[in-house]
N, C-alpha and C. Protein backbone atom coordinates (compact mmCIF):
# COMPACT_ATOMS: atom_id res chain seq x y z
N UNK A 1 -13.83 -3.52 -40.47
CA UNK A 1 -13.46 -4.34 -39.32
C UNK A 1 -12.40 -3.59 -38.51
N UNK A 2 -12.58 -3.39 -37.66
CA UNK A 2 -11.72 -2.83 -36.31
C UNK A 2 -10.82 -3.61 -35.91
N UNK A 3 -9.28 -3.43 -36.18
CA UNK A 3 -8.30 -4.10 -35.68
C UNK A 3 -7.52 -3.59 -34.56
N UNK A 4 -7.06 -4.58 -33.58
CA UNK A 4 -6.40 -4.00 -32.61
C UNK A 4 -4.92 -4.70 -32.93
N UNK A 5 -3.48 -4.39 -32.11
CA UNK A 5 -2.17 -4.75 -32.74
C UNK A 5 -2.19 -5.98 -31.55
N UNK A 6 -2.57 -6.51 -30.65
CA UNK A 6 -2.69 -7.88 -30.43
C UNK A 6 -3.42 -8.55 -31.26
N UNK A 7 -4.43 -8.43 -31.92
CA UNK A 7 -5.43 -9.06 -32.81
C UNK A 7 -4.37 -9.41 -33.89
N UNK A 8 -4.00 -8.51 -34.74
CA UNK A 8 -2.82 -8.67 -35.78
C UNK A 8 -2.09 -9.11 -35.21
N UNK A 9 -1.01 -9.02 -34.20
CA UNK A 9 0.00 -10.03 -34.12
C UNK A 9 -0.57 -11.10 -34.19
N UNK A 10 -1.55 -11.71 -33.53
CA UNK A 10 -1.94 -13.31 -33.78
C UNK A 10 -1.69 -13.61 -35.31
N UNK A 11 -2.31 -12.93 -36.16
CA UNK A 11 -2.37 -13.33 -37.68
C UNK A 11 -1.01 -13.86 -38.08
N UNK A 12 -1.38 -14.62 -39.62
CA UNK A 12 0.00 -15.13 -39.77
C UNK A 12 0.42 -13.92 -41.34
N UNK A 13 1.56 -14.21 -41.83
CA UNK A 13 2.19 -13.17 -42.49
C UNK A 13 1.26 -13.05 -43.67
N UNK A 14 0.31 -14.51 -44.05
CA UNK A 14 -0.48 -13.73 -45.26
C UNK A 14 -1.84 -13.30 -45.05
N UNK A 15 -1.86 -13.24 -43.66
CA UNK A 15 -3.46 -12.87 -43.73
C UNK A 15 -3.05 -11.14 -43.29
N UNK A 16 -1.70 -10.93 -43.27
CA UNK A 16 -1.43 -9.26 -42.91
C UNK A 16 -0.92 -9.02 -44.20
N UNK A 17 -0.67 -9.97 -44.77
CA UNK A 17 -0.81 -9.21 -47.05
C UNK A 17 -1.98 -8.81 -47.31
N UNK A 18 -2.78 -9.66 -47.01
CA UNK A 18 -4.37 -9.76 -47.22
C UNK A 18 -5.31 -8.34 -46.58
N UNK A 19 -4.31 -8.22 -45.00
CA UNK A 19 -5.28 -6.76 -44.84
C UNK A 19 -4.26 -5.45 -45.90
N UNK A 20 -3.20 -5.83 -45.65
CA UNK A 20 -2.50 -4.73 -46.28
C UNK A 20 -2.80 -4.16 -47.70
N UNK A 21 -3.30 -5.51 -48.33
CA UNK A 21 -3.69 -5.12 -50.01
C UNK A 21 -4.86 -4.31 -49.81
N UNK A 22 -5.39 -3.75 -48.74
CA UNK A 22 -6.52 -3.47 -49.03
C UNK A 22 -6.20 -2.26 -48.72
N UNK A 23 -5.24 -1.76 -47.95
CA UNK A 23 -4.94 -0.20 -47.60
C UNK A 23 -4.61 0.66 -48.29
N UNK A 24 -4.29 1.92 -48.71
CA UNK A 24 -3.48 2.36 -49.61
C UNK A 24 -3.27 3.72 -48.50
N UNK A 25 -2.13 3.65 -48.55
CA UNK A 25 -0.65 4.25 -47.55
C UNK A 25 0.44 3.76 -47.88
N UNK A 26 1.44 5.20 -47.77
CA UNK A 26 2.70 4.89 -48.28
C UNK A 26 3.22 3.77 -47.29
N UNK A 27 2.84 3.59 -46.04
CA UNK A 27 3.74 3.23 -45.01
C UNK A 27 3.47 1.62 -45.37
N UNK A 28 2.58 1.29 -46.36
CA UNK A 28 2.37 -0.19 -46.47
C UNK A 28 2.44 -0.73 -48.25
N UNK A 29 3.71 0.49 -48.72
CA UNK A 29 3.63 0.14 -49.84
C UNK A 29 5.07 -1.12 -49.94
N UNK A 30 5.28 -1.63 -50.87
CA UNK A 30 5.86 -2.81 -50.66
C UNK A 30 5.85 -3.97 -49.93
N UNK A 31 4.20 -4.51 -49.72
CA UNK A 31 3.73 -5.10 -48.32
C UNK A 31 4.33 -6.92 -48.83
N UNK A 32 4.15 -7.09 -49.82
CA UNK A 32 4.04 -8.63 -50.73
C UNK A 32 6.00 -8.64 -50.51
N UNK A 33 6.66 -7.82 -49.92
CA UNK A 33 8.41 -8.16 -49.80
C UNK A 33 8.31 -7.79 -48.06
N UNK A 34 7.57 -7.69 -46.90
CA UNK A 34 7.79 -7.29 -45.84
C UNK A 34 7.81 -8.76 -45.06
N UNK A 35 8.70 -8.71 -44.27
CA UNK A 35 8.25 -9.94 -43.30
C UNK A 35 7.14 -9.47 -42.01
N UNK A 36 7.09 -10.76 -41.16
CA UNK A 36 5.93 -10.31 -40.30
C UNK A 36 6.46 -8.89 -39.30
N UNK A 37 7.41 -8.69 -38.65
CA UNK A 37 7.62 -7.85 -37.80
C UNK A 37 7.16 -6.25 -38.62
N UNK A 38 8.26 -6.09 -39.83
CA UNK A 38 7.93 -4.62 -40.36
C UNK A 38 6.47 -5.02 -41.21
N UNK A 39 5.79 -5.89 -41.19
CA UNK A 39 4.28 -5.32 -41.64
C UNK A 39 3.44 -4.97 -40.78
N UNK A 40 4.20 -5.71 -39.69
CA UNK A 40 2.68 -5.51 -38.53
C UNK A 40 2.68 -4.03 -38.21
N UNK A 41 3.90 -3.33 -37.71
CA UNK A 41 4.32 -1.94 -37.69
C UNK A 41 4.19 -1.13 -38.52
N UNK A 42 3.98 -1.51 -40.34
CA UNK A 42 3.35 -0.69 -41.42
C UNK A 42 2.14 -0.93 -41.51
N UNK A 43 1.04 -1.65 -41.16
CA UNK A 43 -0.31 -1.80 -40.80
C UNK A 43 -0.70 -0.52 -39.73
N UNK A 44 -0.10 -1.06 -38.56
CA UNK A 44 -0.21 -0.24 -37.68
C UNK A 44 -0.17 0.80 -37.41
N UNK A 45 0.75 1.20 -38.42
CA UNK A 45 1.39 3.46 -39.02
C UNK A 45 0.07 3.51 -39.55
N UNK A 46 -0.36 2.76 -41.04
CA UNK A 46 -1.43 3.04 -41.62
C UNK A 46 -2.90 3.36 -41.33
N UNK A 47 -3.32 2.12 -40.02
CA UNK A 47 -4.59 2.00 -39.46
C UNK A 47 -4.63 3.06 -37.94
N UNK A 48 -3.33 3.77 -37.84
CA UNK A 48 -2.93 5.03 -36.45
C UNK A 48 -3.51 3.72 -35.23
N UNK A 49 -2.97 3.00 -35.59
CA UNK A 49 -3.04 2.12 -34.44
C UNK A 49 -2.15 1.55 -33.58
N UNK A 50 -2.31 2.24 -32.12
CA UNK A 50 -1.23 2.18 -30.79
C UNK A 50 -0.35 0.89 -30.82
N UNK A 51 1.00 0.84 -31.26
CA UNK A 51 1.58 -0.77 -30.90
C UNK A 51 1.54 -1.18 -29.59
N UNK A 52 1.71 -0.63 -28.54
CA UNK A 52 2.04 -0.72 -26.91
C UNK A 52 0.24 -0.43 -26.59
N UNK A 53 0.24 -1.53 -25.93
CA UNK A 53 -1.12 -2.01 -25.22
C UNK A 53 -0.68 -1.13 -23.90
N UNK A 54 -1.28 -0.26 -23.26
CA UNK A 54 -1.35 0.10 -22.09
C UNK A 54 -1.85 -0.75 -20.40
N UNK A 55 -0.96 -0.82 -19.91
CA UNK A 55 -1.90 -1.65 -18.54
C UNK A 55 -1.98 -0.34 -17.25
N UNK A 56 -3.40 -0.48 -16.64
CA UNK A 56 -3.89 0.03 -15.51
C UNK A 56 -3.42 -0.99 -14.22
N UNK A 57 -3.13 -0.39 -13.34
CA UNK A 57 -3.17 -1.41 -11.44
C UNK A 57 -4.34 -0.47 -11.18
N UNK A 58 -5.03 -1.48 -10.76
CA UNK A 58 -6.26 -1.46 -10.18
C UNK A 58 -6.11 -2.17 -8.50
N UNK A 59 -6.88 -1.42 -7.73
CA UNK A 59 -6.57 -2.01 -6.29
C UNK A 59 -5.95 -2.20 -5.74
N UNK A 60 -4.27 -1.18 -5.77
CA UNK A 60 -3.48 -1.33 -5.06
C UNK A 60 -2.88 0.54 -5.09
N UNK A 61 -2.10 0.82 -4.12
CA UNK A 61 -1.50 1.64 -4.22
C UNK A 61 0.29 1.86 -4.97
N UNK A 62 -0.21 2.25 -6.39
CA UNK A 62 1.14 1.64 -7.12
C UNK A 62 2.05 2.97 -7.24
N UNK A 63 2.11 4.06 -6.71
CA UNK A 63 2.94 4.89 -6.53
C UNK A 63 3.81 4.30 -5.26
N UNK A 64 2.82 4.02 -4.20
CA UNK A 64 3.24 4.04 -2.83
C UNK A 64 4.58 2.75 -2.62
N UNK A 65 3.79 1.59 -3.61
CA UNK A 65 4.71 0.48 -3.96
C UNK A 65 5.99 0.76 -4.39
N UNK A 66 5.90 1.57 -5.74
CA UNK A 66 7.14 1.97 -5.90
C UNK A 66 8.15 2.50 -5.25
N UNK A 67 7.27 3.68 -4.73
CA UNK A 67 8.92 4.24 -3.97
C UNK A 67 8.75 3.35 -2.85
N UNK A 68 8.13 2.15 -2.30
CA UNK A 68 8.82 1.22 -1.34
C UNK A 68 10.24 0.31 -1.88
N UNK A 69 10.33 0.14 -3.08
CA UNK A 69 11.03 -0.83 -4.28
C UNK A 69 12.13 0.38 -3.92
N UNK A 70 12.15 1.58 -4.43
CA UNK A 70 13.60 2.12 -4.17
C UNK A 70 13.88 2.45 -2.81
N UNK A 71 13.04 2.38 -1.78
CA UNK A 71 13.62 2.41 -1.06
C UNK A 71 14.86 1.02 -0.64
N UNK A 72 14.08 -0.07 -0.93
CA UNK A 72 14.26 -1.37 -0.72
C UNK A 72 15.79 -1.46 -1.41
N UNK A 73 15.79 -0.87 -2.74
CA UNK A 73 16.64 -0.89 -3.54
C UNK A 73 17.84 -0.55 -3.35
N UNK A 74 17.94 0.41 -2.15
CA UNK A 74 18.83 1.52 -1.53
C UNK A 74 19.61 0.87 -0.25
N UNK A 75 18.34 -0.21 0.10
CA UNK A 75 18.64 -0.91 1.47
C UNK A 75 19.66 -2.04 0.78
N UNK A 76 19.45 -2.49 -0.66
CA UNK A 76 20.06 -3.61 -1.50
C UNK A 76 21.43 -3.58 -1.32
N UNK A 77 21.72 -2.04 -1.97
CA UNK A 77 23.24 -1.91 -2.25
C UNK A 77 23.77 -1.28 -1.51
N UNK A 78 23.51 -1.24 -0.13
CA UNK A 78 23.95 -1.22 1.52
C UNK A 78 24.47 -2.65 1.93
N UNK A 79 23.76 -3.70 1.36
CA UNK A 79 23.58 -5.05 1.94
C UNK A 79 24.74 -5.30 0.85
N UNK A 80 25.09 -5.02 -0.33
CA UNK A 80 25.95 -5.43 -1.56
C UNK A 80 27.42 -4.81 -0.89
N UNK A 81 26.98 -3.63 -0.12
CA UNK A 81 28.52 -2.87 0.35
C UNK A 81 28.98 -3.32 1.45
N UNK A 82 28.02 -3.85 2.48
CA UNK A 82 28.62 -4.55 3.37
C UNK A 82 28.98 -6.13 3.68
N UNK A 83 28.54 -6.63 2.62
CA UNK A 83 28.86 -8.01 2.27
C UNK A 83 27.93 -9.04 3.03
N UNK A 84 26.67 -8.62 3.46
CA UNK A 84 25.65 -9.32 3.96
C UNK A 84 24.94 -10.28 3.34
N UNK A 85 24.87 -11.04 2.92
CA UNK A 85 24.20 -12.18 2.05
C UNK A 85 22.87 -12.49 2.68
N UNK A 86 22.66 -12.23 3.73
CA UNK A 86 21.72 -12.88 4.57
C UNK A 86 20.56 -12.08 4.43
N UNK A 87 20.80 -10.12 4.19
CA UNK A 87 19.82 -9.32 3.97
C UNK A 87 20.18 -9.03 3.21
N UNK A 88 20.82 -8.81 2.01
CA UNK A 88 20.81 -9.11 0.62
C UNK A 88 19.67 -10.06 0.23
N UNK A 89 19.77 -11.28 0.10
CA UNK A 89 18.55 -11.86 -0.05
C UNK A 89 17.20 -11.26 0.45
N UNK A 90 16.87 -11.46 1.82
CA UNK A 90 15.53 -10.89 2.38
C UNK A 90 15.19 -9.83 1.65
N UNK A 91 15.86 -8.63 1.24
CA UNK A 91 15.73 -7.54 0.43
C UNK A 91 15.33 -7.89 -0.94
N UNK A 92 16.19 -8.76 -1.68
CA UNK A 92 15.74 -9.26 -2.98
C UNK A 92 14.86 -9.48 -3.20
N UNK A 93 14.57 -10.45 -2.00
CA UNK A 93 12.79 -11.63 -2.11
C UNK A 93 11.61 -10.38 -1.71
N UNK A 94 11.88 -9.28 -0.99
CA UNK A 94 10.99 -8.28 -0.67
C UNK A 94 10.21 -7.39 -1.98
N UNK A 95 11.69 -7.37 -2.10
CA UNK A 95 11.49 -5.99 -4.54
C UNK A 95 10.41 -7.01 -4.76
N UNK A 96 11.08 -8.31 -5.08
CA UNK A 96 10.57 -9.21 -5.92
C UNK A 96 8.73 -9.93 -5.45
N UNK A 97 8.55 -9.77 -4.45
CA UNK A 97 6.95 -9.64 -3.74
C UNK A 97 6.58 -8.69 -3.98
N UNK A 98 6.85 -7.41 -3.88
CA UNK A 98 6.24 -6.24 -4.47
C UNK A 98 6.32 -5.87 -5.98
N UNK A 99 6.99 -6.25 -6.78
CA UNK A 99 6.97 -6.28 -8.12
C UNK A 99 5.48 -7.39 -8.40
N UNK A 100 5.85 -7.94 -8.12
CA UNK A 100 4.87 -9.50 -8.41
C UNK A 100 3.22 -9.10 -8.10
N UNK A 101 3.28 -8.17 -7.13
CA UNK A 101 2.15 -7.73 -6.38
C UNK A 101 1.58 -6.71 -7.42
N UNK A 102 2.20 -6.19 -8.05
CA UNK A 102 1.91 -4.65 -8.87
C UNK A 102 1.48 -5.40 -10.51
N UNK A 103 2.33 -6.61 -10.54
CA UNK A 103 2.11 -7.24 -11.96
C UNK A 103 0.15 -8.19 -11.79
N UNK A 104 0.21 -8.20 -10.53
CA UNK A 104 -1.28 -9.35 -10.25
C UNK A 104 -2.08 -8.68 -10.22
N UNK A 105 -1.94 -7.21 -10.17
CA UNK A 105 -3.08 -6.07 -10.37
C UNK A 105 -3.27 -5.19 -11.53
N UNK A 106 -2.67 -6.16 -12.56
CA UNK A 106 -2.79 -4.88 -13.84
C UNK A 106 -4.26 -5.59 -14.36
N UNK A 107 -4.25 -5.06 -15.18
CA UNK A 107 -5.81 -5.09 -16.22
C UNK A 107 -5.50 -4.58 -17.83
């Protein structure tokens, strides 16, 4: 059975005894004294399986986004030095639309 480390995190701590008894690797020896966090991570050494799920943006230009964010960012603590509250905000709410924008296009 093919496990992925979202699949295992769902599980609860004895059904990751249950895969663990079945492995034999040092990295999952002492599995019956591990709590859930260090088993899922000694499963995971054992089975060479990626903890960090990777995300793609799809359909947007997410370089171009970014360096708009530092630019924005640059415009921030201009607005922080001159004591502007008014584009301080507008700037904030701007990052924060383009962050939001880059998060609605992952996959």
């Amino acid at each position: 059975m093919e496990h992925t480390h979202h699949a295992l995190k769902e599980k609860t701590v004895a059904d990751l005894r249950e895969i663990a008894k079945g492995i034999q690797h040092d990295a999952v020896q002492g599995y019956s004294q591990m709590n859930k966090e260090h088993l899922l991570v000694a499963i995971c050494a054992a089975l060479e399986i990626p903890i960090h799920d990777h995300h793609d943006v799809v359909g947007i230009d997410k370089p171009a986004l970014k360096a708009r964010i530092r630019a924005l960012k640059k415009e921030r603590d201009a607005a922080i030095e001159a004591g502007d509250h008014a584009k301080l905000e507008a700037v904030r709410n701007h990052i924060h639309g383009l962050n939001r924008q880059i998060r609605k296009h992952m996959v």
